[in-house]
PDB file of N, CA and C in Angstrom:
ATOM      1  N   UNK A   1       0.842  -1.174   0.000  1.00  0.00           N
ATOM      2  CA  UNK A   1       0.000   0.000   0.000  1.00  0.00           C
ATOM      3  C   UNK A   1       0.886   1.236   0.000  1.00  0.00           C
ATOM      4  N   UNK A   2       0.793   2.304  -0.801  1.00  0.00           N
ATOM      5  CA  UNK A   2       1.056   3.214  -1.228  1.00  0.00           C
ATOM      6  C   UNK A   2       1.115   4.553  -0.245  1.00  0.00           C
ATOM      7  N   UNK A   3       1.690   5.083   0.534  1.00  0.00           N
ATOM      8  CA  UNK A   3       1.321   6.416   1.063  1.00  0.00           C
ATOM      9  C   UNK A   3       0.318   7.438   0.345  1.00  0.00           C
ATOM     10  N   UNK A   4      -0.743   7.306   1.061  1.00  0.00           N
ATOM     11  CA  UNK A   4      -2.046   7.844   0.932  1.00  0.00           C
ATOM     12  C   UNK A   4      -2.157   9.462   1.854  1.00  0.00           C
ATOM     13  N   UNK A   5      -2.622  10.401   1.163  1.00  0.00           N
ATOM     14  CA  UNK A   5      -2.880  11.925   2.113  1.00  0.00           C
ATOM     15  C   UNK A   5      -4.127  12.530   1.566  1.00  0.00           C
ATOM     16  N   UNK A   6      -4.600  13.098   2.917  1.00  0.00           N
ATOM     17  CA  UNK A   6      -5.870  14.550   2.719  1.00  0.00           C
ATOM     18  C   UNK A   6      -5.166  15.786   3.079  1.00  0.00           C
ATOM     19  N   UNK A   7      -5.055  16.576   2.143  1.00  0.00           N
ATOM     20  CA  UNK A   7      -4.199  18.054   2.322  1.00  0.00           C
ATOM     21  C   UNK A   7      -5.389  19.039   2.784  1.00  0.00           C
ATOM     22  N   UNK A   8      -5.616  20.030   3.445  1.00  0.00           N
ATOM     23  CA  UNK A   8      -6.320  21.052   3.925  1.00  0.00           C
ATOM     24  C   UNK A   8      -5.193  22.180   4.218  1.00  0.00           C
ATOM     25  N   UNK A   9      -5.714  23.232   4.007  1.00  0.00           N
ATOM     26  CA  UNK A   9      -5.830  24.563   4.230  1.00  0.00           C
ATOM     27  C   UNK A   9      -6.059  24.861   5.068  1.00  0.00           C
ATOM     28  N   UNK A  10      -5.022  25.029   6.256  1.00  0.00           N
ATOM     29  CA  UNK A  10      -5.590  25.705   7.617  1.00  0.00           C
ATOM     30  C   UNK A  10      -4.969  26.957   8.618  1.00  0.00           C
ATOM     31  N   UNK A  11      -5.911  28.042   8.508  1.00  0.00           N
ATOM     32  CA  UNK A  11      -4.819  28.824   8.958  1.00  0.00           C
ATOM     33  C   UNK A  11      -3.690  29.279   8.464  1.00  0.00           C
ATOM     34  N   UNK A  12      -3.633  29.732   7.095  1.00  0.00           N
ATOM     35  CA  UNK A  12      -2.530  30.138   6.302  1.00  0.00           C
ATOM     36  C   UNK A  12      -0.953  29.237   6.154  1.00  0.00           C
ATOM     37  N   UNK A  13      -1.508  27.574   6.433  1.00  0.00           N
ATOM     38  CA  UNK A  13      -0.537  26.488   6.446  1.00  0.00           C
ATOM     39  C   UNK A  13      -0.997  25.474   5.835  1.00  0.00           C
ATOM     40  N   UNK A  14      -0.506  24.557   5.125  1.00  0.00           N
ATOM     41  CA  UNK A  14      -1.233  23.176   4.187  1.00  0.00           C
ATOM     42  C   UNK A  14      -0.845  22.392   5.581  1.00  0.00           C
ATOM     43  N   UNK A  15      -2.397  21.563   5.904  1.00  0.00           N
ATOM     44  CA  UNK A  15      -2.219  20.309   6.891  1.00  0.00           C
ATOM     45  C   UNK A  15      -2.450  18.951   6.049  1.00  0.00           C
ATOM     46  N   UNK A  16      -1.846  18.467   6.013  1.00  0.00           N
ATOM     47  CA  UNK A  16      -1.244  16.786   5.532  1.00  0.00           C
ATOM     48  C   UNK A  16      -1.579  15.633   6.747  1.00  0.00           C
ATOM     49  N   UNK A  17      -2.728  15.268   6.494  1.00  0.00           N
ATOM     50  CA  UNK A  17      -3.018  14.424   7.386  1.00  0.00           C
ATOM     51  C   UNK A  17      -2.278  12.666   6.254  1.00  0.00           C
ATOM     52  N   UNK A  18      -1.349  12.271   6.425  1.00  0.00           N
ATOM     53  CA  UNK A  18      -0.734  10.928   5.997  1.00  0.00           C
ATOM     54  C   UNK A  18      -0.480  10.025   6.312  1.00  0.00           C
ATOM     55  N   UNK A  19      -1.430   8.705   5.565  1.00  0.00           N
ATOM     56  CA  UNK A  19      -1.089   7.199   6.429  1.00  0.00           C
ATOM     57  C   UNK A  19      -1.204   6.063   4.886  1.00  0.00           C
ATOM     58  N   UNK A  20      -0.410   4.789   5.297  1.00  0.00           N
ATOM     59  CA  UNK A  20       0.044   3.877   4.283  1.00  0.00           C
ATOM     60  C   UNK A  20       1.472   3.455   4.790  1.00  0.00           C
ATOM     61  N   UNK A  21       2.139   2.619   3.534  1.00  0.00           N
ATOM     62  CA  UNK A  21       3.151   2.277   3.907  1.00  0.00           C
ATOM     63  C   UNK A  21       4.512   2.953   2.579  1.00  0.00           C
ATOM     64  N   UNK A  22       5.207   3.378   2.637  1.00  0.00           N
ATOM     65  CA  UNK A  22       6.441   3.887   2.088  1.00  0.00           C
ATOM     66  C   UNK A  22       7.186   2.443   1.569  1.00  0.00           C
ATOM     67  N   UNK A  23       6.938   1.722   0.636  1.00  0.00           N
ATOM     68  CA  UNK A  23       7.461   0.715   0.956  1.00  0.00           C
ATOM     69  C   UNK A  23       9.196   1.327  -0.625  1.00  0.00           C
ATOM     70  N   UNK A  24       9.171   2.287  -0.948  1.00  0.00           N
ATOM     71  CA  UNK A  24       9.921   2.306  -2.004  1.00  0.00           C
ATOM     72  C   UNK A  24      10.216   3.870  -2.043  1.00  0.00           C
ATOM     73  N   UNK A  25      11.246   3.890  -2.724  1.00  0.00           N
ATOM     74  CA  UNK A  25      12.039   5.678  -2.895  1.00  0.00           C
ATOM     75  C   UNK A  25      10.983   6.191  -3.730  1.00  0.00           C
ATOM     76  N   UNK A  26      10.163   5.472  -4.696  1.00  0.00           N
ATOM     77  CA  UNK A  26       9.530   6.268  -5.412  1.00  0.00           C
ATOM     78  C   UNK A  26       8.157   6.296  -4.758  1.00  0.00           C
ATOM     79  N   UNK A  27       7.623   5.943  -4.278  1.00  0.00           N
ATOM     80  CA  UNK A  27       6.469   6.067  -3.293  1.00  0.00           C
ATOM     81  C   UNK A  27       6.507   6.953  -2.125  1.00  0.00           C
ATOM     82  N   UNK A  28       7.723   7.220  -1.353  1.00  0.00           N
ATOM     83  CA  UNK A  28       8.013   8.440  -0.572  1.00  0.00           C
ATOM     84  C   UNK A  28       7.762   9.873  -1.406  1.00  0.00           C
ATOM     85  N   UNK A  29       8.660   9.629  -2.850  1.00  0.00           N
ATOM     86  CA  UNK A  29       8.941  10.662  -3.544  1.00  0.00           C
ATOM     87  C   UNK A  29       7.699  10.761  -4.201  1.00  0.00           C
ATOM     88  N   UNK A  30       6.704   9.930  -4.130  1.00  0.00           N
ATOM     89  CA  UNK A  30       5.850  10.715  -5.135  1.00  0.00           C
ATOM     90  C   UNK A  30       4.621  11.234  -3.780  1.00  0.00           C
ATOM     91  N   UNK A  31       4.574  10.849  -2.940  1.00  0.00           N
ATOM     92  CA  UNK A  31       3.991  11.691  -1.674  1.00  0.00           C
ATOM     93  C   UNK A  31       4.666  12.780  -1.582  1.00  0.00           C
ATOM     94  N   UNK A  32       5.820  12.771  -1.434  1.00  0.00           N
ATOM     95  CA  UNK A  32       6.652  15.021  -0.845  1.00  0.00           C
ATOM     96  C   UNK A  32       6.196  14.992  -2.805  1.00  0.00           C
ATOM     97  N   UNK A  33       6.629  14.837  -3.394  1.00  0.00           N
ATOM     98  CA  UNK A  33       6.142  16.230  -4.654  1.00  0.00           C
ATOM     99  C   UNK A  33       4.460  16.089  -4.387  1.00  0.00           C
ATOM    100  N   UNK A  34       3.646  15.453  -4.186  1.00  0.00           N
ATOM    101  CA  UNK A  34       2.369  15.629  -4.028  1.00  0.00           C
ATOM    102  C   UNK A  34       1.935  16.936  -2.771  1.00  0.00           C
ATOM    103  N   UNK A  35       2.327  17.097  -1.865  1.00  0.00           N
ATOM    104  CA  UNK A  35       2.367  17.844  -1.489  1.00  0.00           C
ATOM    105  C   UNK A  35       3.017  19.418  -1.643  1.00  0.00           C
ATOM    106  N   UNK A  36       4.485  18.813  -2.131  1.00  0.00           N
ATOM    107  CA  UNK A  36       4.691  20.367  -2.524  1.00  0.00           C
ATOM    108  C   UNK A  36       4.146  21.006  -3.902  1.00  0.00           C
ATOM    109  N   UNK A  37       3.742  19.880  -4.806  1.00  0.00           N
ATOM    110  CA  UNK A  37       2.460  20.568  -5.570  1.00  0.00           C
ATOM    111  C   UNK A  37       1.464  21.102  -4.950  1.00  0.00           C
ATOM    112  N   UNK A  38       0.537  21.065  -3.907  1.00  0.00           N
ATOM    113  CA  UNK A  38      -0.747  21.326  -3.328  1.00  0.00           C
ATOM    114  C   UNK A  38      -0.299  22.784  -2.486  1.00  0.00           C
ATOM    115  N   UNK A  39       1.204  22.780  -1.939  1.00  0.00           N
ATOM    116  CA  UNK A  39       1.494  24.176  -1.464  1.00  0.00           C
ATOM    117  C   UNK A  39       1.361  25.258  -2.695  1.00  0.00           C
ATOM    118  N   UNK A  40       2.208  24.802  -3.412  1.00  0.00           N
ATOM    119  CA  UNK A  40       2.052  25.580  -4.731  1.00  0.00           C
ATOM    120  C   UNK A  40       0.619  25.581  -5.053  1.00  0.00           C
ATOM    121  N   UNK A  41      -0.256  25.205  -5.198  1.00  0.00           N
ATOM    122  CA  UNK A  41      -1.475  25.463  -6.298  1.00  0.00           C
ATOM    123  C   UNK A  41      -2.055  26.224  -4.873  1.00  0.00           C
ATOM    124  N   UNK A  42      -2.078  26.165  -3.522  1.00  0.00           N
ATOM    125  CA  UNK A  42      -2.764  27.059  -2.655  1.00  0.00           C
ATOM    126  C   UNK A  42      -1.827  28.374  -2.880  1.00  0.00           C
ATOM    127  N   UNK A  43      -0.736  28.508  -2.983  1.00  0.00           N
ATOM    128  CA  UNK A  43       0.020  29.675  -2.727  1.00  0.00           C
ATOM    129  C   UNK A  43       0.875  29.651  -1.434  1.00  0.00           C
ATOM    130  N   UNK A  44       0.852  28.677  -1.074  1.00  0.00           N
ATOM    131  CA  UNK A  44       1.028  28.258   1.151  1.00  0.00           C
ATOM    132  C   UNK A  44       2.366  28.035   0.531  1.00  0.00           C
ATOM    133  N   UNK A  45       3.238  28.385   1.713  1.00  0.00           N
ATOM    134  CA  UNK A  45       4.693  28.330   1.618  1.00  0.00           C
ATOM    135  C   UNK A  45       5.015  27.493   3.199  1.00  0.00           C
ATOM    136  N   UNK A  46       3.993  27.092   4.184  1.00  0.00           N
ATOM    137  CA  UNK A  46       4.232  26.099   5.148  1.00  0.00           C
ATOM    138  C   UNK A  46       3.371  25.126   5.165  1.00  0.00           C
ATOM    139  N   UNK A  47       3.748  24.400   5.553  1.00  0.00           N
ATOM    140  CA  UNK A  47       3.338  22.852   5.928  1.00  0.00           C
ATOM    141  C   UNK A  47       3.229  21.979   7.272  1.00  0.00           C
ATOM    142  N   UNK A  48       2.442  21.504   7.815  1.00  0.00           N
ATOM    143  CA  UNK A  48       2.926  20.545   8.471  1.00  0.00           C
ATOM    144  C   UNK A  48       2.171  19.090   8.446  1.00  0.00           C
ATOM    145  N   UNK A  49       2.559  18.270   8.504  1.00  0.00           N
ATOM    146  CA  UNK A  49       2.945  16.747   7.377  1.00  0.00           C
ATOM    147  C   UNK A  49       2.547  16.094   8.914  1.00  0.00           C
ATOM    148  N   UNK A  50       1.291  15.519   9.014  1.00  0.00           N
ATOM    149  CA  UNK A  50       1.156  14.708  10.374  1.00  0.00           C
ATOM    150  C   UNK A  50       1.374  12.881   9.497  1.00  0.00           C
ATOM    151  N   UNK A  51       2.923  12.532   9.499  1.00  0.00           N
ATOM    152  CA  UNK A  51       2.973  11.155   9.195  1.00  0.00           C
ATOM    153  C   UNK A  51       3.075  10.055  10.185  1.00  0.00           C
ATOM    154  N   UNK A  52       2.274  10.303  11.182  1.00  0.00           N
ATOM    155  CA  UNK A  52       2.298   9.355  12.492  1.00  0.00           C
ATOM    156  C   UNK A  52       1.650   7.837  12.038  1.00  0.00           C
ATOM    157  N   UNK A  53       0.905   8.282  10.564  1.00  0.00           N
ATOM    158  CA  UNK A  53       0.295   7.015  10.331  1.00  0.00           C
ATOM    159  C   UNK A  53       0.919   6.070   9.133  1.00  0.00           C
ATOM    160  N   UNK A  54       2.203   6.689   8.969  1.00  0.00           N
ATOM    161  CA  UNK A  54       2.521   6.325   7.729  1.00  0.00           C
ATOM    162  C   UNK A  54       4.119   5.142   8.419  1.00  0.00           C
ATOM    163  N   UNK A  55       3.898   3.956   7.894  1.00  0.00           N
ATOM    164  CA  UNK A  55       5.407   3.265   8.150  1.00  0.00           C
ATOM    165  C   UNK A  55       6.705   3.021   6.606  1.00  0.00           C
ATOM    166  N   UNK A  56       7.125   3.546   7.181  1.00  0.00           N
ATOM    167  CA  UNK A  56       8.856   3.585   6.181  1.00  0.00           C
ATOM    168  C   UNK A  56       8.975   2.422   6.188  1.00  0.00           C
ATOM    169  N   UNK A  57       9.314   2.098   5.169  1.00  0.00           N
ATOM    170  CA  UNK A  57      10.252   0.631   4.974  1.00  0.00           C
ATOM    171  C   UNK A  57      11.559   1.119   3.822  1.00  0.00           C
ATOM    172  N   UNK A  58      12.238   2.235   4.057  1.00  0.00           N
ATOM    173  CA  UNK A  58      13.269   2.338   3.469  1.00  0.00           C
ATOM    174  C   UNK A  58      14.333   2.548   4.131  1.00  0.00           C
ATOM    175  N   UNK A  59      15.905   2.226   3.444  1.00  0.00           N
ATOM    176  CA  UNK A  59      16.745   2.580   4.075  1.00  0.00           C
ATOM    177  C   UNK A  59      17.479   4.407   3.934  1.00  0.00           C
ATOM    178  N   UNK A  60      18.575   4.362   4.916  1.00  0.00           N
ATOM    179  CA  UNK A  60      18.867   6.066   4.431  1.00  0.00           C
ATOM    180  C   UNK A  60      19.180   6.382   3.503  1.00  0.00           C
ATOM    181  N   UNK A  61      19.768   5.512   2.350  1.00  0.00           N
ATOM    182  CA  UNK A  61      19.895   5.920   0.773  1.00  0.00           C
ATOM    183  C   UNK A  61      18.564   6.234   0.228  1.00  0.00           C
ATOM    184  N   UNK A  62      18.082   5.381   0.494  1.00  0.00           N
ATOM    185  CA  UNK A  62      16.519   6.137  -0.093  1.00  0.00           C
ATOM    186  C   UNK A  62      16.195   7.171   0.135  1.00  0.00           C
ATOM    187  N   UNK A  63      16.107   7.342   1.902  1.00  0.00           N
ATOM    188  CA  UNK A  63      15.387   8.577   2.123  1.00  0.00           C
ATOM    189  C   UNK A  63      16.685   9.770   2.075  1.00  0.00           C
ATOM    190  N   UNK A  64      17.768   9.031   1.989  1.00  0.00           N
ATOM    191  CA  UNK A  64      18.806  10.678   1.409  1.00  0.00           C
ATOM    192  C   UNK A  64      18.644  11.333  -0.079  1.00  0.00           C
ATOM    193  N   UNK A  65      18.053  10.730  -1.102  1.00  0.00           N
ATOM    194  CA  UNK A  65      17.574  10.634  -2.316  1.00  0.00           C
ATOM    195  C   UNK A  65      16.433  11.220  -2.371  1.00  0.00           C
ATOM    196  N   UNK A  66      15.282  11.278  -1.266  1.00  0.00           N
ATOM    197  CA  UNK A  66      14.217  11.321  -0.959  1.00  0.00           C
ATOM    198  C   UNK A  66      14.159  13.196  -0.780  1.00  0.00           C
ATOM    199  N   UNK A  67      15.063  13.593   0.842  1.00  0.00           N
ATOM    200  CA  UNK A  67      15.300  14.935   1.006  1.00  0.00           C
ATOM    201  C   UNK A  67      16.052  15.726  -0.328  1.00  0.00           C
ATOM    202  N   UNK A  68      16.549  15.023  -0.931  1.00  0.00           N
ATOM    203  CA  UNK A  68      17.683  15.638  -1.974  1.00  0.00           C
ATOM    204  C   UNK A  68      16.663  15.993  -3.467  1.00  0.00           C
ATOM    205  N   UNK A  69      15.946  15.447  -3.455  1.00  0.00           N
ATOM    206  CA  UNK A  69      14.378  15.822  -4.348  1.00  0.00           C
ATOM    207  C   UNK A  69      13.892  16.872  -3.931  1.00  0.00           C
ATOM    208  N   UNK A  70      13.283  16.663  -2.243  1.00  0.00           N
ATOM    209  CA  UNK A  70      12.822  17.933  -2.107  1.00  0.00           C
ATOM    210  C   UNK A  70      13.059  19.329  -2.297  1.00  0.00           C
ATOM    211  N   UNK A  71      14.591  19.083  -1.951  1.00  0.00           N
ATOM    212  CA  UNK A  71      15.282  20.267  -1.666  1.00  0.00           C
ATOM    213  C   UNK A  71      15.385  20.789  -3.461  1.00  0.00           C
ATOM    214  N   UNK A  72      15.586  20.085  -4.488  1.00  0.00           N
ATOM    215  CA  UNK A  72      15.601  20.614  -5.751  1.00  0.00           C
ATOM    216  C   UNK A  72      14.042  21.531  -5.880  1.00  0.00           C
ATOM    217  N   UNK A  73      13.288  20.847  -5.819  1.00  0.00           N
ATOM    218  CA  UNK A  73      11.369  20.728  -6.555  1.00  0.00           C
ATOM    219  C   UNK A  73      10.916  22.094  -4.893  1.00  0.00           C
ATOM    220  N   UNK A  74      11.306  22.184  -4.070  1.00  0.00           N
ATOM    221  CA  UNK A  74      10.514  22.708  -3.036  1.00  0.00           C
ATOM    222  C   UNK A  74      10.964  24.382  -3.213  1.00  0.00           C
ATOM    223  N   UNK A  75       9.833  25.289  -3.199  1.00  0.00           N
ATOM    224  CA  UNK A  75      10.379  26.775  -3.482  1.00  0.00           C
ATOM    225  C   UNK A  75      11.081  27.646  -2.589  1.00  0.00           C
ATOM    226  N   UNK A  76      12.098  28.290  -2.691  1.00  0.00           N
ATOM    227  CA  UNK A  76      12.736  28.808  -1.533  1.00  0.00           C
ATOM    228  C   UNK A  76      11.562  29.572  -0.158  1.00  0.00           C
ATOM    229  N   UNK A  77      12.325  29.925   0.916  1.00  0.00           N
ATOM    230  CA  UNK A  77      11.178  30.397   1.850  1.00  0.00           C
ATOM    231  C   UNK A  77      10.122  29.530   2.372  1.00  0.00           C
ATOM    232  N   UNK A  78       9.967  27.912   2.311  1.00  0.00           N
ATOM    233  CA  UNK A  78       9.395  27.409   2.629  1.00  0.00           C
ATOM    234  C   UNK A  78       9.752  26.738   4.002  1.00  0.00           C
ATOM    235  N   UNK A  79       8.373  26.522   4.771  1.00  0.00           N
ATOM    236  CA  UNK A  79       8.866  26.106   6.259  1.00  0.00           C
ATOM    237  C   UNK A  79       8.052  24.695   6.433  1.00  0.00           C
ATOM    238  N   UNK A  80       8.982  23.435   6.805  1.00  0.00           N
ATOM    239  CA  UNK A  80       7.971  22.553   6.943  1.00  0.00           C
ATOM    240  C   UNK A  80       7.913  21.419   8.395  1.00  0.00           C
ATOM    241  N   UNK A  81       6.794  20.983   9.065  1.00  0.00           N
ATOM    242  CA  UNK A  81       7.327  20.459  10.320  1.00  0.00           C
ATOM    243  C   UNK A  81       6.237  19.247  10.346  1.00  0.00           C
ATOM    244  N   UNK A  82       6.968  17.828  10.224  1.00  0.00           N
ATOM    245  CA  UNK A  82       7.009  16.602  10.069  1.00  0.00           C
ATOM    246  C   UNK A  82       6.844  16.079  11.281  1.00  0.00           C
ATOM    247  N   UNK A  83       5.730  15.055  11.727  1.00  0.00           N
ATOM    248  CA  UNK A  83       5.337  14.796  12.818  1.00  0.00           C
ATOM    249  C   UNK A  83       5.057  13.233  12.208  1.00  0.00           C
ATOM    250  N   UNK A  84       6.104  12.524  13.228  1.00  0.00           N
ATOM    251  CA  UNK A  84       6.392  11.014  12.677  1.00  0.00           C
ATOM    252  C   UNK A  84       5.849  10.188  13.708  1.00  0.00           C
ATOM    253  N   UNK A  85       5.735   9.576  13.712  1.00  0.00           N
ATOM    254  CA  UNK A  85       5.290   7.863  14.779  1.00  0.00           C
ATOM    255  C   UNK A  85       6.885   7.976  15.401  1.00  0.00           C
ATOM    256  N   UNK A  86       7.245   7.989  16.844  1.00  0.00           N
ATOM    257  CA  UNK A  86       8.280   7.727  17.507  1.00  0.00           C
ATOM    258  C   UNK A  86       9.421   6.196  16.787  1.00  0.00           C
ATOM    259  N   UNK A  87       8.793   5.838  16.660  1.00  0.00           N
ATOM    260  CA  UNK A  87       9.221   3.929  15.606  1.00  0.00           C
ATOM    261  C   UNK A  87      10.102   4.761  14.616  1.00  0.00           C
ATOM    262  N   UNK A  88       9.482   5.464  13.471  1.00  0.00           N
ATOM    263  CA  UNK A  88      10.290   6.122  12.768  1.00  0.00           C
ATOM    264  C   UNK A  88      11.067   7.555  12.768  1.00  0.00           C
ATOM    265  N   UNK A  89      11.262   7.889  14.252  1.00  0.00           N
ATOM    266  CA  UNK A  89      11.396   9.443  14.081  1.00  0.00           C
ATOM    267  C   UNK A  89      12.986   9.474  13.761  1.00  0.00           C
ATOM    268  N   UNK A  90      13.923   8.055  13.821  1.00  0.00           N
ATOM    269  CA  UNK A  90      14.861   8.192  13.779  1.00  0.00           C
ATOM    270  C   UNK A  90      15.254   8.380  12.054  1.00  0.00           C
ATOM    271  N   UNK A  91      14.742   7.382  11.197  1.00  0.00           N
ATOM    272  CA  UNK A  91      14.768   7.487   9.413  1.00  0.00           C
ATOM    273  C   UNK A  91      14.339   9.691   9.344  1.00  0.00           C
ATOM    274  N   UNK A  92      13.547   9.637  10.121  1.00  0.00           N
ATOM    275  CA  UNK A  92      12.771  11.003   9.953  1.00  0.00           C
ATOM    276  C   UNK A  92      13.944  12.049  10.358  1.00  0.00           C
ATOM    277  N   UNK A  93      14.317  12.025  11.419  1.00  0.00           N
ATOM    278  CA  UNK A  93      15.812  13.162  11.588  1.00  0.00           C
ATOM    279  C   UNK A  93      16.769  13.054  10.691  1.00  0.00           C
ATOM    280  N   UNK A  94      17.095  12.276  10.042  1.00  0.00           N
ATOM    281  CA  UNK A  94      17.818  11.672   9.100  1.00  0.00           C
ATOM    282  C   UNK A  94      17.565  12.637   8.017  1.00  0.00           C
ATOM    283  N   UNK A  95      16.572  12.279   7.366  1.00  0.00           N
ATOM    284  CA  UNK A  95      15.915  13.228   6.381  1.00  0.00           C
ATOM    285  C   UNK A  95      15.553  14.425   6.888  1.00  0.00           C
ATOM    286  N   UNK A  96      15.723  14.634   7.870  1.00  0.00           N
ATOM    287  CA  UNK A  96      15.537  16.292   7.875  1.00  0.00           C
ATOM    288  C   UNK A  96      17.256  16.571   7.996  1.00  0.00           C
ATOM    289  N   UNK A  97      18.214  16.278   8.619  1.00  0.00           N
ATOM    290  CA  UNK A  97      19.388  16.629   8.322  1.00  0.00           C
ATOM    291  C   UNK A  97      19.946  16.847   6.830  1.00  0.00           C
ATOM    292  N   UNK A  98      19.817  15.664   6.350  1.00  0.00           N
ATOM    293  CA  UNK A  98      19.703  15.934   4.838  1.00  0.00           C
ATOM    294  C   UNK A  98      19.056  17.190   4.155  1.00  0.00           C
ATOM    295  N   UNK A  99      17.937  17.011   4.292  1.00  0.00           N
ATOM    296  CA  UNK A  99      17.575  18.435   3.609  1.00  0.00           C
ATOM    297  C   UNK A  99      17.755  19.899   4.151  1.00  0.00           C
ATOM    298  N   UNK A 100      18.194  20.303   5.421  1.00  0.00           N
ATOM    299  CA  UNK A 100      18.332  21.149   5.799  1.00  0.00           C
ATOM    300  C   UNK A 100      20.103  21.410   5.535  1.00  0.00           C
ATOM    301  N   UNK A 101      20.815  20.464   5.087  1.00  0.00           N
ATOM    302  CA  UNK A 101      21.959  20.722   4.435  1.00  0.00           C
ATOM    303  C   UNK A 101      22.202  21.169   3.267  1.00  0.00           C
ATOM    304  N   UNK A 102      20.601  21.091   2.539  1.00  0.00           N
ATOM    305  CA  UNK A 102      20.592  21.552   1.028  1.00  0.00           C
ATOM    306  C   UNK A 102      19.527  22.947   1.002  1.00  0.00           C
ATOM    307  N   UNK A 103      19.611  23.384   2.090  1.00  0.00           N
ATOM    308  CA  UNK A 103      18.587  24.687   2.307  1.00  0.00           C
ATOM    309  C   UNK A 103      17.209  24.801   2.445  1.00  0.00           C
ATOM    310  N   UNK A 104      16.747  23.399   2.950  1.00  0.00           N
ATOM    311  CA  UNK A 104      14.874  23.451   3.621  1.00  0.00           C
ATOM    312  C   UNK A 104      15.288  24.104   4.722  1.00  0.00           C
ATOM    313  N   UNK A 105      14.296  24.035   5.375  1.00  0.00           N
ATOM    314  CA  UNK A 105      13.261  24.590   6.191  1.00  0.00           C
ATOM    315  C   UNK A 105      12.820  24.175   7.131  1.00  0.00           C
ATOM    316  N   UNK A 106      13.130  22.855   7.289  1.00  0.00           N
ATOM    317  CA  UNK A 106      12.002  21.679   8.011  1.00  0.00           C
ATOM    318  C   UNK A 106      12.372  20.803   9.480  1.00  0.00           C
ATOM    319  N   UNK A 107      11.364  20.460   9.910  1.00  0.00           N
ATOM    320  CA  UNK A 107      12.033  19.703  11.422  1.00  0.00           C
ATOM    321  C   UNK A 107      10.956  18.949  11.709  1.00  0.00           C
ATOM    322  N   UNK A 108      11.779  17.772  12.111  1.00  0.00           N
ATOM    323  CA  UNK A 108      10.893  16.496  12.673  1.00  0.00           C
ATOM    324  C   UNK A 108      10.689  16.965  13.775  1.00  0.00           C
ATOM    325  N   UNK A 109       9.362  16.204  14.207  1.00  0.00           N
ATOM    326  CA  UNK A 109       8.680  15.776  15.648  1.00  0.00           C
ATOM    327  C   UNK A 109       7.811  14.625  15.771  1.00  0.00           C
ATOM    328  N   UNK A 110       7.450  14.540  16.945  1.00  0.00           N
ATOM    329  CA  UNK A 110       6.798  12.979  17.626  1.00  0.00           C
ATOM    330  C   UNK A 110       5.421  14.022  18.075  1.00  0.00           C
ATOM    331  N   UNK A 111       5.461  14.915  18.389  1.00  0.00           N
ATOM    332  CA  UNK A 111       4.232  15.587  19.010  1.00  0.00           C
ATOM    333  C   UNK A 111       3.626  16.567  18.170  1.00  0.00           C
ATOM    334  N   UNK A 112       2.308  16.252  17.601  1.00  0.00           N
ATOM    335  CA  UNK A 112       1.664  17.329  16.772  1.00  0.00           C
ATOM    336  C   UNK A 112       1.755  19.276  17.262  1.00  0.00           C
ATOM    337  N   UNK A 113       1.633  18.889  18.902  1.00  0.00           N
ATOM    338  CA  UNK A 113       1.614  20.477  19.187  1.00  0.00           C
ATOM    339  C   UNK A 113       2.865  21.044  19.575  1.00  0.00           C
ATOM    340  N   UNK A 114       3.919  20.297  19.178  1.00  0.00           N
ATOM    341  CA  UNK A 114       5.637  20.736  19.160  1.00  0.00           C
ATOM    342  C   UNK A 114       5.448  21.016  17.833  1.00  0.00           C
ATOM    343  N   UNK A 115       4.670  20.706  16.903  1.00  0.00           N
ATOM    344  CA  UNK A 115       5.155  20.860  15.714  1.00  0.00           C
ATOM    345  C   UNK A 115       4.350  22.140  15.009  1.00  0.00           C
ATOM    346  N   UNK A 116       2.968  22.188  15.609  1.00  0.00           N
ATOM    347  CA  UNK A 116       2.591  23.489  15.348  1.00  0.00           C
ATOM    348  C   UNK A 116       3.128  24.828  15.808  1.00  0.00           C
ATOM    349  N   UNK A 117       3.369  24.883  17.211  1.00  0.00           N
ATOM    350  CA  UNK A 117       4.407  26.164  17.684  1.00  0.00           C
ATOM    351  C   UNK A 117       5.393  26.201  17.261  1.00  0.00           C
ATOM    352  N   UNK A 118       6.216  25.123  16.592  1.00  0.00           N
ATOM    353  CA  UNK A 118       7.669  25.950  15.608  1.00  0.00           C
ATOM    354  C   UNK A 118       7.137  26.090  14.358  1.00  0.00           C
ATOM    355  N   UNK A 119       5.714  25.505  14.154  1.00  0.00           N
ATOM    356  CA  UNK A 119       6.217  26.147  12.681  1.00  0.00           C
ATOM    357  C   UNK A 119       5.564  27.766  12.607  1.00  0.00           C
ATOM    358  N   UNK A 120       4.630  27.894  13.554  1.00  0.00           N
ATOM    359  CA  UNK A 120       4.031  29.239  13.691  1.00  0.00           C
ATOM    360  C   UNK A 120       4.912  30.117  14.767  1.00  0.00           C
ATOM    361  N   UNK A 121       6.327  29.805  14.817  1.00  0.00           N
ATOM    362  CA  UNK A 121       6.882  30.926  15.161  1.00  0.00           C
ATOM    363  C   UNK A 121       7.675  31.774  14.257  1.00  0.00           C
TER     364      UNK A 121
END
């Protein structure tokens, strides 16, 4: 099963409610451009990505391949904050190191309301 999402508009931020399984680089990757298409067509330049329901089955080559996409396809000035299932928050820091080495924006968390106060600061 495929990583599956409902994107909403909330509060001048795209909310990503996401659950399924990641079982492949191109199934991660075609969830983040799905979303950073939907920022783009709202005009929203933040995000926050509740993937508490979603399980990884990749390794860090994948998901270093994974941030290294984003960081090409994602528009500058964008802020994004990733809220993982504790199981995966470690693959998840991973990929946020990665991409914040290539100039995102973004930061994992385990707690939805850690993740709303940084991104609305």
């Amino acid at each position: 099963m495929a990583i599956e999402c409902d994107i909403q508009v909330k509060e001048g931020y795209l909310h990503v409610h996401a659950w399924g399984q990641g079982d492949s680089m191109e199934e991660v990757q075609q969830y983040g451009l799905k979303v950073v298409e939907a920022a783009a067509a709202a005009g929203i330049a933040q995000a926050l990505c509740d993937e508490r329901e979603v399980e990884y089955h990749v390794g860090e080559l994948e998901m270093y391949e994974c941030a290294r996409l984003m960081a090409e396809v994602s528009p500058p000035g964008g802020k994004a904050a990733i809220v993982y299932d504790a199981a995966h928050l470690e693959i998840g820091q991973f990929w946020e190191t990665v991409a914040v080495n290539r100039g995102l924006t973004v930061r994992a968390f385990t707690n939805i309301e850690d993740a709303e106060n940084w991104l609305h600061e």
